[in-house]
PDB file of N, CA and C in Angstrom:
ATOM      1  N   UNK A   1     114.662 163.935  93.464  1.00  0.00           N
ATOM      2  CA  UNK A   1     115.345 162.684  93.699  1.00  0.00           C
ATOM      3  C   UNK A   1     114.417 161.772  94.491  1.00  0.00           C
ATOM      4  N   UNK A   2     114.856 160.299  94.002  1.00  0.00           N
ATOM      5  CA  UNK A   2     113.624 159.793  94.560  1.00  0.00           C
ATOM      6  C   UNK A   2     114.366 159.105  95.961  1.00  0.00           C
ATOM      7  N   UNK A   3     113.469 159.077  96.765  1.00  0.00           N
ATOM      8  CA  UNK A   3     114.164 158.268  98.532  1.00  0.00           C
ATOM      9  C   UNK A   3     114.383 156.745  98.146  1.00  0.00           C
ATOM     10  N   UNK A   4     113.414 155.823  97.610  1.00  0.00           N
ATOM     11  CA  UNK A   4     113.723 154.817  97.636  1.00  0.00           C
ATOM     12  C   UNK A   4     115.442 154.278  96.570  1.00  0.00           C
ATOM     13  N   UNK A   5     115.607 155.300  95.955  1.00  0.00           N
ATOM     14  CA  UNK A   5     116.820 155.006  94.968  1.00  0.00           C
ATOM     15  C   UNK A   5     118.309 155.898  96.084  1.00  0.00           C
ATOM     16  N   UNK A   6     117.868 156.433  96.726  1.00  0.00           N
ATOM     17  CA  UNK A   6     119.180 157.017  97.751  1.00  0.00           C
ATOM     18  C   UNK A   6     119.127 155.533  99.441  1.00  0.00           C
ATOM     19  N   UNK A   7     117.946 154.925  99.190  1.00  0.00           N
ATOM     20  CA  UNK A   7     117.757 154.263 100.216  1.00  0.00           C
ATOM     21  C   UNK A   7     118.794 152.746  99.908  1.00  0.00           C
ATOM     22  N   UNK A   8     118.461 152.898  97.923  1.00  0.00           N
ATOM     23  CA  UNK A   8     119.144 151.433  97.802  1.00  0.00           C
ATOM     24  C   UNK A   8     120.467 151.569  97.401  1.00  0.00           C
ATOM     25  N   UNK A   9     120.922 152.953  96.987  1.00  0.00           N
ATOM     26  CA  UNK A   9     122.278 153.014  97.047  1.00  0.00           C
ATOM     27  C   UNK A   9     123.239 153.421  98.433  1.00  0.00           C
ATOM     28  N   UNK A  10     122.263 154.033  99.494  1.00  0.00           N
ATOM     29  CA  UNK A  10     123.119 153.691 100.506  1.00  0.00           C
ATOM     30  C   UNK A  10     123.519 152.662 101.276  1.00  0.00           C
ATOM     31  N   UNK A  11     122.843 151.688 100.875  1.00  0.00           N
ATOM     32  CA  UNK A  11     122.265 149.652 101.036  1.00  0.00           C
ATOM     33  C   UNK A  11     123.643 149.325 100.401  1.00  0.00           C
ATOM     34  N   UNK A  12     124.040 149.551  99.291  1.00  0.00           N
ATOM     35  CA  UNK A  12     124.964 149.305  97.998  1.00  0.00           C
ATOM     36  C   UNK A  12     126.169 149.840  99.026  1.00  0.00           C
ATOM     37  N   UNK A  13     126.269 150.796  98.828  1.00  0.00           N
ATOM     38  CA  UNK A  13     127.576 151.492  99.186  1.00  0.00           C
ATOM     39  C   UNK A  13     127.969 150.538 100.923  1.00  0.00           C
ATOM     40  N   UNK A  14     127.255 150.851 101.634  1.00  0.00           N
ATOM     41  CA  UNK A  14     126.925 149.610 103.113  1.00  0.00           C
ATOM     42  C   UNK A  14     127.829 148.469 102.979  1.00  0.00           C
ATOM     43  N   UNK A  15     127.309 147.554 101.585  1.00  0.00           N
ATOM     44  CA  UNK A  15     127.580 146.092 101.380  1.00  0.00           C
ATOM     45  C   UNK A  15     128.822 146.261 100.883  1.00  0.00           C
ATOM     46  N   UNK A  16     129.265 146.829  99.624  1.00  0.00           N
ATOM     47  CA  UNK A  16     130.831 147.398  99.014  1.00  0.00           C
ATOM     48  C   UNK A  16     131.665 147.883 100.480  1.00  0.00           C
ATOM     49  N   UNK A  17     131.169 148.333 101.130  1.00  0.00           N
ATOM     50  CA  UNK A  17     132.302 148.789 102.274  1.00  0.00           C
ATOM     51  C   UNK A  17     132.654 147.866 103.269  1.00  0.00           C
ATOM     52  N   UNK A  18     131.659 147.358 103.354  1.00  0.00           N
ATOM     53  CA  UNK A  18     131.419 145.828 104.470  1.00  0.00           C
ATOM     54  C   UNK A  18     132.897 144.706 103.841  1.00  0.00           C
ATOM     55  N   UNK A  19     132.407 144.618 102.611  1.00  0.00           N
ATOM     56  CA  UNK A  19     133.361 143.530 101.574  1.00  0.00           C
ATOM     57  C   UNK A  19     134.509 143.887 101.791  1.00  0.00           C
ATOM     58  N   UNK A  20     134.744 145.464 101.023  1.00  0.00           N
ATOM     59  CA  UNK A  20     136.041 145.131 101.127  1.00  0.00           C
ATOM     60  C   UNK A  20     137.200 144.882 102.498  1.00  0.00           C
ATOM     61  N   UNK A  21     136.329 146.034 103.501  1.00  0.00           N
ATOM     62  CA  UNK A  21     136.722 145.342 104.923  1.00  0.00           C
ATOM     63  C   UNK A  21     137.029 144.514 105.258  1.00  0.00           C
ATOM     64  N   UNK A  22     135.462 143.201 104.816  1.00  0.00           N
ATOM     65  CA  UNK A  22     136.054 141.967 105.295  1.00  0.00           C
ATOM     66  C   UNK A  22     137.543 141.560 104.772  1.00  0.00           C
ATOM     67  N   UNK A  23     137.387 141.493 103.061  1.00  0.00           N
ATOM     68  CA  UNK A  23     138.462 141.257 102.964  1.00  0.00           C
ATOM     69  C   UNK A  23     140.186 141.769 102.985  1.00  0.00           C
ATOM     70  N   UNK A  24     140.103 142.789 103.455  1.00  0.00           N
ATOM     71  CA  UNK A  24     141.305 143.828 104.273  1.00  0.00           C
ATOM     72  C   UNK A  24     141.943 142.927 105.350  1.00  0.00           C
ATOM     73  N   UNK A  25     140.436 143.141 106.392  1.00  0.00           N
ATOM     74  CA  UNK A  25     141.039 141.970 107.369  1.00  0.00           C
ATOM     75  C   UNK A  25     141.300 140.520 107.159  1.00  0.00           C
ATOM     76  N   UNK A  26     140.895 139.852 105.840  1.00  0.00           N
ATOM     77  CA  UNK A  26     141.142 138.223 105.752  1.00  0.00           C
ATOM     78  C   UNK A  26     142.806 138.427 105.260  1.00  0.00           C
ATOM     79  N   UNK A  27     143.172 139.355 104.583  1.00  0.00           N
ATOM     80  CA  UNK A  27     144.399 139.399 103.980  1.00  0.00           C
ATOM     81  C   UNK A  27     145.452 139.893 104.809  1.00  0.00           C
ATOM     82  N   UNK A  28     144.869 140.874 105.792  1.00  0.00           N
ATOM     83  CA  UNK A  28     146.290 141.195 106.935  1.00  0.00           C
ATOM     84  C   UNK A  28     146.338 140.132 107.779  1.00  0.00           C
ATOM     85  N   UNK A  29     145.295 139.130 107.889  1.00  0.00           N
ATOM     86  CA  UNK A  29     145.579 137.709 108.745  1.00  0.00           C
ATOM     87  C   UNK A  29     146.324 136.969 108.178  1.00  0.00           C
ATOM     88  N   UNK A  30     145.809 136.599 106.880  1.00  0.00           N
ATOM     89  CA  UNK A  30     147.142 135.990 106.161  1.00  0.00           C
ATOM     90  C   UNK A  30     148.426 136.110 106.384  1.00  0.00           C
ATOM     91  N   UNK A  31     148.951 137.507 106.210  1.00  0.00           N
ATOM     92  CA  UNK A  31     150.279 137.869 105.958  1.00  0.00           C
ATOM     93  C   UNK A  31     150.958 137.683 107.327  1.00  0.00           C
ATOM     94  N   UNK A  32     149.623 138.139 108.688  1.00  0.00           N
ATOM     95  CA  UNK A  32     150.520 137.706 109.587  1.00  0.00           C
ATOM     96  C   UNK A  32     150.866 136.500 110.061  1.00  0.00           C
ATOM     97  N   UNK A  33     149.789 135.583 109.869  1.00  0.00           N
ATOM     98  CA  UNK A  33     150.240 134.243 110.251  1.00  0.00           C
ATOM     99  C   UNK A  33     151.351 133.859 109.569  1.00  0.00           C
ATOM    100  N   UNK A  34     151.774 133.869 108.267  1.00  0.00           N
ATOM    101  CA  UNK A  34     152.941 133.685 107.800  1.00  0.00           C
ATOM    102  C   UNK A  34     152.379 132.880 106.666  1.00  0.00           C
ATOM    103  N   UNK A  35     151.517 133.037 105.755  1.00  0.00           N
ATOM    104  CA  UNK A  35     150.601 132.164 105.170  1.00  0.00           C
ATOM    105  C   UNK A  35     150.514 130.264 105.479  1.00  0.00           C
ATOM    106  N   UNK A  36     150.346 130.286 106.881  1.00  0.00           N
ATOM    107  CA  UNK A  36     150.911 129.154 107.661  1.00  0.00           C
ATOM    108  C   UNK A  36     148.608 128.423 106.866  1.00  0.00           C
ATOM    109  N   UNK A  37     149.288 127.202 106.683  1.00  0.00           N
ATOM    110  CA  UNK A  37     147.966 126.322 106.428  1.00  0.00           C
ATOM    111  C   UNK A  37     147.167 125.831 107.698  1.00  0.00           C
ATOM    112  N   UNK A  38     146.176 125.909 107.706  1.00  0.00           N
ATOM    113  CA  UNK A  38     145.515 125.744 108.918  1.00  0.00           C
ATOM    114  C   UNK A  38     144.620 124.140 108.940  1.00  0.00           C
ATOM    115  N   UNK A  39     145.726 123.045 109.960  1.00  0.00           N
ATOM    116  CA  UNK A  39     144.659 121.974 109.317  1.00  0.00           C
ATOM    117  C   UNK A  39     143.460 121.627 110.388  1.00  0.00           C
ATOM    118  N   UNK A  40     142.975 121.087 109.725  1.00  0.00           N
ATOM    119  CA  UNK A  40     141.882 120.177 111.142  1.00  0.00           C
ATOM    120  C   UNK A  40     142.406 119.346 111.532  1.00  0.00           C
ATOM    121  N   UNK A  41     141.796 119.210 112.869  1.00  0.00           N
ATOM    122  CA  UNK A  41     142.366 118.014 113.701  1.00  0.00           C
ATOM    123  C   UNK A  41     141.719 116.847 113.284  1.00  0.00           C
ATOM    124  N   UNK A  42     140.054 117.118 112.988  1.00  0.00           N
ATOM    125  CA  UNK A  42     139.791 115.608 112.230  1.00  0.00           C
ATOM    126  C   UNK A  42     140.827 114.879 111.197  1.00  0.00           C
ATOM    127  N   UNK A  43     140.922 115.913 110.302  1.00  0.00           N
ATOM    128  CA  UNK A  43     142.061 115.890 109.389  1.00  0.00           C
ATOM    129  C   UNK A  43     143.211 114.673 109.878  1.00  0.00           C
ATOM    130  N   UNK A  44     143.853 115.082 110.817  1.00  0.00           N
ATOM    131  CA  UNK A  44     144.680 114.203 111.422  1.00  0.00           C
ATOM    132  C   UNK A  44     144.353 113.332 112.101  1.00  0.00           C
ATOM    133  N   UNK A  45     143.392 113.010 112.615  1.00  0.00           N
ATOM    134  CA  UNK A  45     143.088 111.862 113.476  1.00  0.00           C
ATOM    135  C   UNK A  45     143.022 110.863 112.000  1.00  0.00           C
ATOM    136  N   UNK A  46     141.852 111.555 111.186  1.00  0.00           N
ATOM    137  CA  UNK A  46     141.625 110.540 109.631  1.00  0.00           C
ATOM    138  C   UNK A  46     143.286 110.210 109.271  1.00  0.00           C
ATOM    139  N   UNK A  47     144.089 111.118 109.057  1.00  0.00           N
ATOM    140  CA  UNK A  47     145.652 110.955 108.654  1.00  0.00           C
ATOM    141  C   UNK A  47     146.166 109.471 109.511  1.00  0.00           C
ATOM    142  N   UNK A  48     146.123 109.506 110.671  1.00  0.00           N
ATOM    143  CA  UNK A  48     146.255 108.873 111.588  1.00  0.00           C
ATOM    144  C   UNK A  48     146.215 107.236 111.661  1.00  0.00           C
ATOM    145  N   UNK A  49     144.728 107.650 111.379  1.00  0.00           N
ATOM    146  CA  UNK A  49     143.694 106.157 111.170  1.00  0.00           C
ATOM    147  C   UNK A  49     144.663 105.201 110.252  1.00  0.00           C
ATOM    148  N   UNK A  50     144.308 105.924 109.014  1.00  0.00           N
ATOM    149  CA  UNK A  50     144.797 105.470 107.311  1.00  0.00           C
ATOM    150  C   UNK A  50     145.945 105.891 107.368  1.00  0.00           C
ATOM    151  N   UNK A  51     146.778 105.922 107.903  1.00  0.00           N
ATOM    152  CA  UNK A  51     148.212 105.912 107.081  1.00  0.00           C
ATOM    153  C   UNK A  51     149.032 104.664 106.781  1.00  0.00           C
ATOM    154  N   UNK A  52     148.670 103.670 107.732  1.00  0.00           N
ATOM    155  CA  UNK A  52     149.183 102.082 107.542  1.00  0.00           C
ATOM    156  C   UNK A  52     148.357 101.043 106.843  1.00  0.00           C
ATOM    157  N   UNK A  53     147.029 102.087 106.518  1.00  0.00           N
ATOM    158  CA  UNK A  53     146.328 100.948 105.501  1.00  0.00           C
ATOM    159  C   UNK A  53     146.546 100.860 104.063  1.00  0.00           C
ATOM    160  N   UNK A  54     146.939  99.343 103.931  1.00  0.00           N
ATOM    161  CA  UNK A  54     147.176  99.755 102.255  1.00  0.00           C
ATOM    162  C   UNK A  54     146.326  99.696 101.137  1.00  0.00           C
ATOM    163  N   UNK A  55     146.876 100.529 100.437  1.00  0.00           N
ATOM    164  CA  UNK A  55     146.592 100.905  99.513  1.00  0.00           C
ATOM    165  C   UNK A  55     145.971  99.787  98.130  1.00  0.00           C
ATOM    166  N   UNK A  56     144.547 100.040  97.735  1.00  0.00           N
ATOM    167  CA  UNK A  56     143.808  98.847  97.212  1.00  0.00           C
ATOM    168  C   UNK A  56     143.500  99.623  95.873  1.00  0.00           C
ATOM    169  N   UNK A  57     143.681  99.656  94.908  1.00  0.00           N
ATOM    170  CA  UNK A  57     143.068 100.473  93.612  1.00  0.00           C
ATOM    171  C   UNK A  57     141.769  99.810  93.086  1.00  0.00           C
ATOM    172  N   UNK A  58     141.099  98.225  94.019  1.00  0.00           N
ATOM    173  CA  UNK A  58     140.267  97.472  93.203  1.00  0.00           C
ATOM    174  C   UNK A  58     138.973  98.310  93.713  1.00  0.00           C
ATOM    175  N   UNK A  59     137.814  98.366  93.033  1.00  0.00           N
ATOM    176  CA  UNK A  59     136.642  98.304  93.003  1.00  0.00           C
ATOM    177  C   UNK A  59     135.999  97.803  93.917  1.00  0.00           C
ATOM    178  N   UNK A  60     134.653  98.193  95.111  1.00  0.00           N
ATOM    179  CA  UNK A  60     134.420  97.275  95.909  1.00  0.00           C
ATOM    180  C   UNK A  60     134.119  95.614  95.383  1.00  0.00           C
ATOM    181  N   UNK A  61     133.167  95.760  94.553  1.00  0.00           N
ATOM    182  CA  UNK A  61     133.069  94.617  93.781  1.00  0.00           C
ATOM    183  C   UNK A  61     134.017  93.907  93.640  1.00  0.00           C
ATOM    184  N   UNK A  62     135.557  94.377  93.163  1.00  0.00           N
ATOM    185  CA  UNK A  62     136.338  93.211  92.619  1.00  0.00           C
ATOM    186  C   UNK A  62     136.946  92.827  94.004  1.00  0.00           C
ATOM    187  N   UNK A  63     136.960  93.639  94.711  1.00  0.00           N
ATOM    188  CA  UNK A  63     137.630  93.225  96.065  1.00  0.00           C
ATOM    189  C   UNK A  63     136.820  92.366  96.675  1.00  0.00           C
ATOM    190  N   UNK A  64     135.694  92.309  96.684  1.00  0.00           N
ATOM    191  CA  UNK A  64     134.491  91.721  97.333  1.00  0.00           C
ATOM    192  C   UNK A  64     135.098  90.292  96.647  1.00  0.00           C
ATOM    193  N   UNK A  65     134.581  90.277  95.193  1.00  0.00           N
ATOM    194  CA  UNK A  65     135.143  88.854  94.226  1.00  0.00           C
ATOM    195  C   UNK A  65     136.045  88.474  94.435  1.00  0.00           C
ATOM    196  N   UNK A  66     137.660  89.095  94.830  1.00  0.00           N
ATOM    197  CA  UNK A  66     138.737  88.095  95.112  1.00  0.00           C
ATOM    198  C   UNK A  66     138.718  87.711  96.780  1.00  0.00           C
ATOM    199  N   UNK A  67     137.798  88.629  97.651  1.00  0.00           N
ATOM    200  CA  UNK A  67     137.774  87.726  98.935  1.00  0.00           C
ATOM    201  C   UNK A  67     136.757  86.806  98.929  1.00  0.00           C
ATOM    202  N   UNK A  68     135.936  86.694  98.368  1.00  0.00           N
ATOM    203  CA  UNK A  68     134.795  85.316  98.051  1.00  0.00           C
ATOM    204  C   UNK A  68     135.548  84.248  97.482  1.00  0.00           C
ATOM    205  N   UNK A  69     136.423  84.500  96.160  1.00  0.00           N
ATOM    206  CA  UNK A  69     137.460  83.598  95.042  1.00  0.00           C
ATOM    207  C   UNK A  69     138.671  82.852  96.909  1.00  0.00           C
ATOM    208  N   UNK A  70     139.243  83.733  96.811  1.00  0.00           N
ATOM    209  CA  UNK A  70     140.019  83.348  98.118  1.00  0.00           C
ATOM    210  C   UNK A  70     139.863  82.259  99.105  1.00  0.00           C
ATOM    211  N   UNK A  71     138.200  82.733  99.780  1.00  0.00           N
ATOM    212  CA  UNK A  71     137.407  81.396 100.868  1.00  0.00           C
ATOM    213  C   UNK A  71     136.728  80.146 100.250  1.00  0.00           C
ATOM    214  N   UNK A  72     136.628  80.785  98.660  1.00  0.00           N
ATOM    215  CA  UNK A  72     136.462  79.360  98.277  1.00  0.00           C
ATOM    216  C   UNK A  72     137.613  78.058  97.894  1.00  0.00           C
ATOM    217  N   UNK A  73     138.927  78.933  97.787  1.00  0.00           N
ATOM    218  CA  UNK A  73     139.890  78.134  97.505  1.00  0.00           C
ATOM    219  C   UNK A  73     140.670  77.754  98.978  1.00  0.00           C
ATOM    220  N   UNK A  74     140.749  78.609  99.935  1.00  0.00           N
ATOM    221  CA  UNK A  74     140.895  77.909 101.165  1.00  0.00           C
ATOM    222  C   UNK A  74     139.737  76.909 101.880  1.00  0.00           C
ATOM    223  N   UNK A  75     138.292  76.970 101.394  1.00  0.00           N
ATOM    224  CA  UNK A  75     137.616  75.909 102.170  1.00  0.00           C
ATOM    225  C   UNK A  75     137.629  74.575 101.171  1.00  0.00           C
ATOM    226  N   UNK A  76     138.442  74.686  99.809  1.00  0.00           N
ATOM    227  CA  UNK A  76     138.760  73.455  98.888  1.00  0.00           C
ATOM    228  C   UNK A  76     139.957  72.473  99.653  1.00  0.00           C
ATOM    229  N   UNK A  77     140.955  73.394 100.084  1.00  0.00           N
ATOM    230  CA  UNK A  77     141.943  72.836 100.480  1.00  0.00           C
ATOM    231  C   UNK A  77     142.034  72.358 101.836  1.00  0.00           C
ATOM    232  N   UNK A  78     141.218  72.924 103.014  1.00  0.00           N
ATOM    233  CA  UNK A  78     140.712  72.602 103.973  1.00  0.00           C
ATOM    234  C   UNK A  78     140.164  70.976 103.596  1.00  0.00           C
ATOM    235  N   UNK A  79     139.047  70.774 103.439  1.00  0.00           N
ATOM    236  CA  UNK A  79     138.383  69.393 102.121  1.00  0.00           C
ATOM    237  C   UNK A  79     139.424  68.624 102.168  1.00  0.00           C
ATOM    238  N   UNK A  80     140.360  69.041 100.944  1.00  0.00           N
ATOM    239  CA  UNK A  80     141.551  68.352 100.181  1.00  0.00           C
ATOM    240  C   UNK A  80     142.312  67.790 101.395  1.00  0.00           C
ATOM    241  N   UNK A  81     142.338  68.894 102.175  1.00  0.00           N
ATOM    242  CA  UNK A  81     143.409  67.989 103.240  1.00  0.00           C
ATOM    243  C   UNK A  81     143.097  67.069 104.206  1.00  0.00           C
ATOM    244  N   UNK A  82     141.324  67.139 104.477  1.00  0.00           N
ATOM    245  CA  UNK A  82     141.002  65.830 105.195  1.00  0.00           C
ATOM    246  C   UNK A  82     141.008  65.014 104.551  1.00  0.00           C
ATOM    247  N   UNK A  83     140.436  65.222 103.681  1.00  0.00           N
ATOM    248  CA  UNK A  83     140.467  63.822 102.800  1.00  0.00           C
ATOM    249  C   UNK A  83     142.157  63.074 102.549  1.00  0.00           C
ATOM    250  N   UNK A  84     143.140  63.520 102.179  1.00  0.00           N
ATOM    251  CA  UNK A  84     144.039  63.281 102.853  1.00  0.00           C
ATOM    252  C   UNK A  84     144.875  62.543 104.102  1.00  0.00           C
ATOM    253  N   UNK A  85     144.131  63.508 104.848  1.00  0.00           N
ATOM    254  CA  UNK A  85     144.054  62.695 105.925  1.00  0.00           C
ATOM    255  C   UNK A  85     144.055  61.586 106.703  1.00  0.00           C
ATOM    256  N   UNK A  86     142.222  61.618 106.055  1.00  0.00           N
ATOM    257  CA  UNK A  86     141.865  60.338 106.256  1.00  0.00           C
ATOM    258  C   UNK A  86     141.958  59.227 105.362  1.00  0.00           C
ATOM    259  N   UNK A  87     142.649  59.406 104.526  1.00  0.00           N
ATOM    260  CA  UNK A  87     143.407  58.559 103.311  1.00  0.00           C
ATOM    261  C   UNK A  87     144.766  57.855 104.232  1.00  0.00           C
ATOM    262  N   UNK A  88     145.125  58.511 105.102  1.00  0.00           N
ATOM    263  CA  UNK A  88     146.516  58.210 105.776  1.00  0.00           C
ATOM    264  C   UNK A  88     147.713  59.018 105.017  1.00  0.00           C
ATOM    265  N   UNK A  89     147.613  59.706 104.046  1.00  0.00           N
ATOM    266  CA  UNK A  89     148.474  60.396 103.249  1.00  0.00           C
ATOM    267  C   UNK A  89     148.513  61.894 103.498  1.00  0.00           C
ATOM    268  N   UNK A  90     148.920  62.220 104.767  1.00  0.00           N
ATOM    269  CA  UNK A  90     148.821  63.632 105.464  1.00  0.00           C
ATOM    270  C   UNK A  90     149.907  63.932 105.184  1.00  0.00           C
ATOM    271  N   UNK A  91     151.258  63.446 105.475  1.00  0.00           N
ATOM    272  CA  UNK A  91     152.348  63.763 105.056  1.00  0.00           C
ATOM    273  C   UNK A  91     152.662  64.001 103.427  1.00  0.00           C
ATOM    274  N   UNK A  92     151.795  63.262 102.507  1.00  0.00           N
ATOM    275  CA  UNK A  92     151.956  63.561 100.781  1.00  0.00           C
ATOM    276  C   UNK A  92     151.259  65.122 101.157  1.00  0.00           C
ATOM    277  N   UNK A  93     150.128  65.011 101.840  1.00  0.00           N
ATOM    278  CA  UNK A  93     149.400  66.680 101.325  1.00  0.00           C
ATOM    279  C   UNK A  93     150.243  67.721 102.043  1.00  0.00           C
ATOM    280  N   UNK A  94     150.931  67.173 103.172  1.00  0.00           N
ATOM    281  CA  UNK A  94     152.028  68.285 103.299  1.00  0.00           C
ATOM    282  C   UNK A  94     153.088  69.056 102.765  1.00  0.00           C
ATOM    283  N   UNK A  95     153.769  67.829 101.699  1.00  0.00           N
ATOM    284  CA  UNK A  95     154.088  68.032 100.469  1.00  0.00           C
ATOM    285  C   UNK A  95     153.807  68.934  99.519  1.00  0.00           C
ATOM    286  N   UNK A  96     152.576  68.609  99.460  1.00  0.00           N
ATOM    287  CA  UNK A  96     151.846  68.741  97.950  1.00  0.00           C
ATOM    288  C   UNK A  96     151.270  70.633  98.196  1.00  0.00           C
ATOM    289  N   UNK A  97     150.609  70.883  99.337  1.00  0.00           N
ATOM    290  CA  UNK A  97     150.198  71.835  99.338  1.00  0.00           C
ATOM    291  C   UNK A  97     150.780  73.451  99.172  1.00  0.00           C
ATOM    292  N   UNK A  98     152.122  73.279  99.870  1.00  0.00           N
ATOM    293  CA  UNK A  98     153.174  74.401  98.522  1.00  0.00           C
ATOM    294  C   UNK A  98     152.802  74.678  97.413  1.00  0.00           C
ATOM    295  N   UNK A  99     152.920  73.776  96.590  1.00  0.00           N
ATOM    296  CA  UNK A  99     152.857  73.772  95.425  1.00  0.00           C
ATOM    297  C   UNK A  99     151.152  74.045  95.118  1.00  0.00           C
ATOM    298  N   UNK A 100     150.025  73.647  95.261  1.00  0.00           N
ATOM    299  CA  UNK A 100     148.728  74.158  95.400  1.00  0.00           C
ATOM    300  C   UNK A 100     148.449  75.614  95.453  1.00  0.00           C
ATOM    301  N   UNK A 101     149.362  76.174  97.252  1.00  0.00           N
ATOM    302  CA  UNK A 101     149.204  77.275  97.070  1.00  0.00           C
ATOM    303  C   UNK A 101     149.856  78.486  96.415  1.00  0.00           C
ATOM    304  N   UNK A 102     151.030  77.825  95.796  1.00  0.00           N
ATOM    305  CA  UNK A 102     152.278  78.612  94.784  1.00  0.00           C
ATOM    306  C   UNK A 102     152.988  79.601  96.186  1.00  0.00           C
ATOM    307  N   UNK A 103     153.188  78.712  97.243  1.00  0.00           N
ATOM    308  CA  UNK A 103     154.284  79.162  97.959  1.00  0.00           C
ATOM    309  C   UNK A 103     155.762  78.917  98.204  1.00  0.00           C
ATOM    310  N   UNK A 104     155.836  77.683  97.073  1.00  0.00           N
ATOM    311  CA  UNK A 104     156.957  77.439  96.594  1.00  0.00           C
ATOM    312  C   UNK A 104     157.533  77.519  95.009  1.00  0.00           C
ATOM    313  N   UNK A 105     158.039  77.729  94.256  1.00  0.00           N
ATOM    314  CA  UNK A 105     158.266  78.013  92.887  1.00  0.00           C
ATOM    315  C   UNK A 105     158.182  76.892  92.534  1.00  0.00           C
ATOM    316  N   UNK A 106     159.318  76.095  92.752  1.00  0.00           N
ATOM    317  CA  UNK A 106     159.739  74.858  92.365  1.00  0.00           C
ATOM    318  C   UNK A 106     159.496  73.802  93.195  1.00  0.00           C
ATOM    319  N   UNK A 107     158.521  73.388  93.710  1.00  0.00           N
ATOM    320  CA  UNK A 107     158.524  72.253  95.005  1.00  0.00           C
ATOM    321  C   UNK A 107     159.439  70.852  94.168  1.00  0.00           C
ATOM    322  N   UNK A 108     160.327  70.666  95.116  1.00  0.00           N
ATOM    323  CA  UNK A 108     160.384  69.072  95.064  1.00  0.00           C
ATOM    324  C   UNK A 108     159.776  68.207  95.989  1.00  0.00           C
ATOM    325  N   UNK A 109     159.295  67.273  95.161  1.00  0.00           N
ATOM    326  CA  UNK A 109     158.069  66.281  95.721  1.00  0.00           C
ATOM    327  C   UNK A 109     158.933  64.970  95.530  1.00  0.00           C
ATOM    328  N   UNK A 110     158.856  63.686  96.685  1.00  0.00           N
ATOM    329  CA  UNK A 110     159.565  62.826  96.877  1.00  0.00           C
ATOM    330  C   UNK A 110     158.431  62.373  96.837  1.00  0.00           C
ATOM    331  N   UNK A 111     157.457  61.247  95.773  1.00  0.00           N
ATOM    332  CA  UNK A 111     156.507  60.683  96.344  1.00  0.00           C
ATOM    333  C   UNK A 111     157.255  59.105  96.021  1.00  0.00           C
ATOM    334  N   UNK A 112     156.755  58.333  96.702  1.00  0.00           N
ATOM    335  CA  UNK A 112     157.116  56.826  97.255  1.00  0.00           C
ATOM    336  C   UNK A 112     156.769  56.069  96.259  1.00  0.00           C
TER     337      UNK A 112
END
């Protein structure tokens, strides 16, 4: 018989006994904890963070595009309304701007 082949099956037999051990003991832990889930606390702090943020399905890109689309249509109306303004017709763009920003359905407009 050769030594190096009793050397690598007692290596073998070593590692098989080691295993199943380990897993003997991973499974009587189980059963006693009560198969209770074990979370992280990062876990929850992240839970924490994000739970009141909502929920966006867009793409960074498209999100990026409707907040660019957005500041360009509020720095139009910003514009729109000095000019306005300084037209003396602040009270028409007060009017008018509901309806611009579709915060009214139906504006009625009284113009003079």
């Amino acid at each position: 018989m050769d030594r190096q082949k009793g050397k690598f099956r007692a290596f073998l037999l070593a590692a098989l006994t080691n295993f199943l051990a380990n897993d003997w003991h991973k499974q009587q832990t189980w059963r006693q904890r009560g198969r209770r889930q074990i979370v992280s606390l990062d876990e929850l702090v992240a839970e924490r963070l994000y739970r009141h943020e909502p929920v966006d399905w867009l793409t960074p890109e498209k999100h990026f595009e409707r907040q660019w689309a957005l500041a360009v249509v509020k720095q139009v109306l910003g514009r729109l309304q000095q000019e306005y303004v300084l037209g003396g017709k602040a009270a028409l763009f007060a009017k008018l701007e509901p309806a611009l920003t579709g915060d009214v359905a139906q504006p009625r407009i009284d113009i003079p």
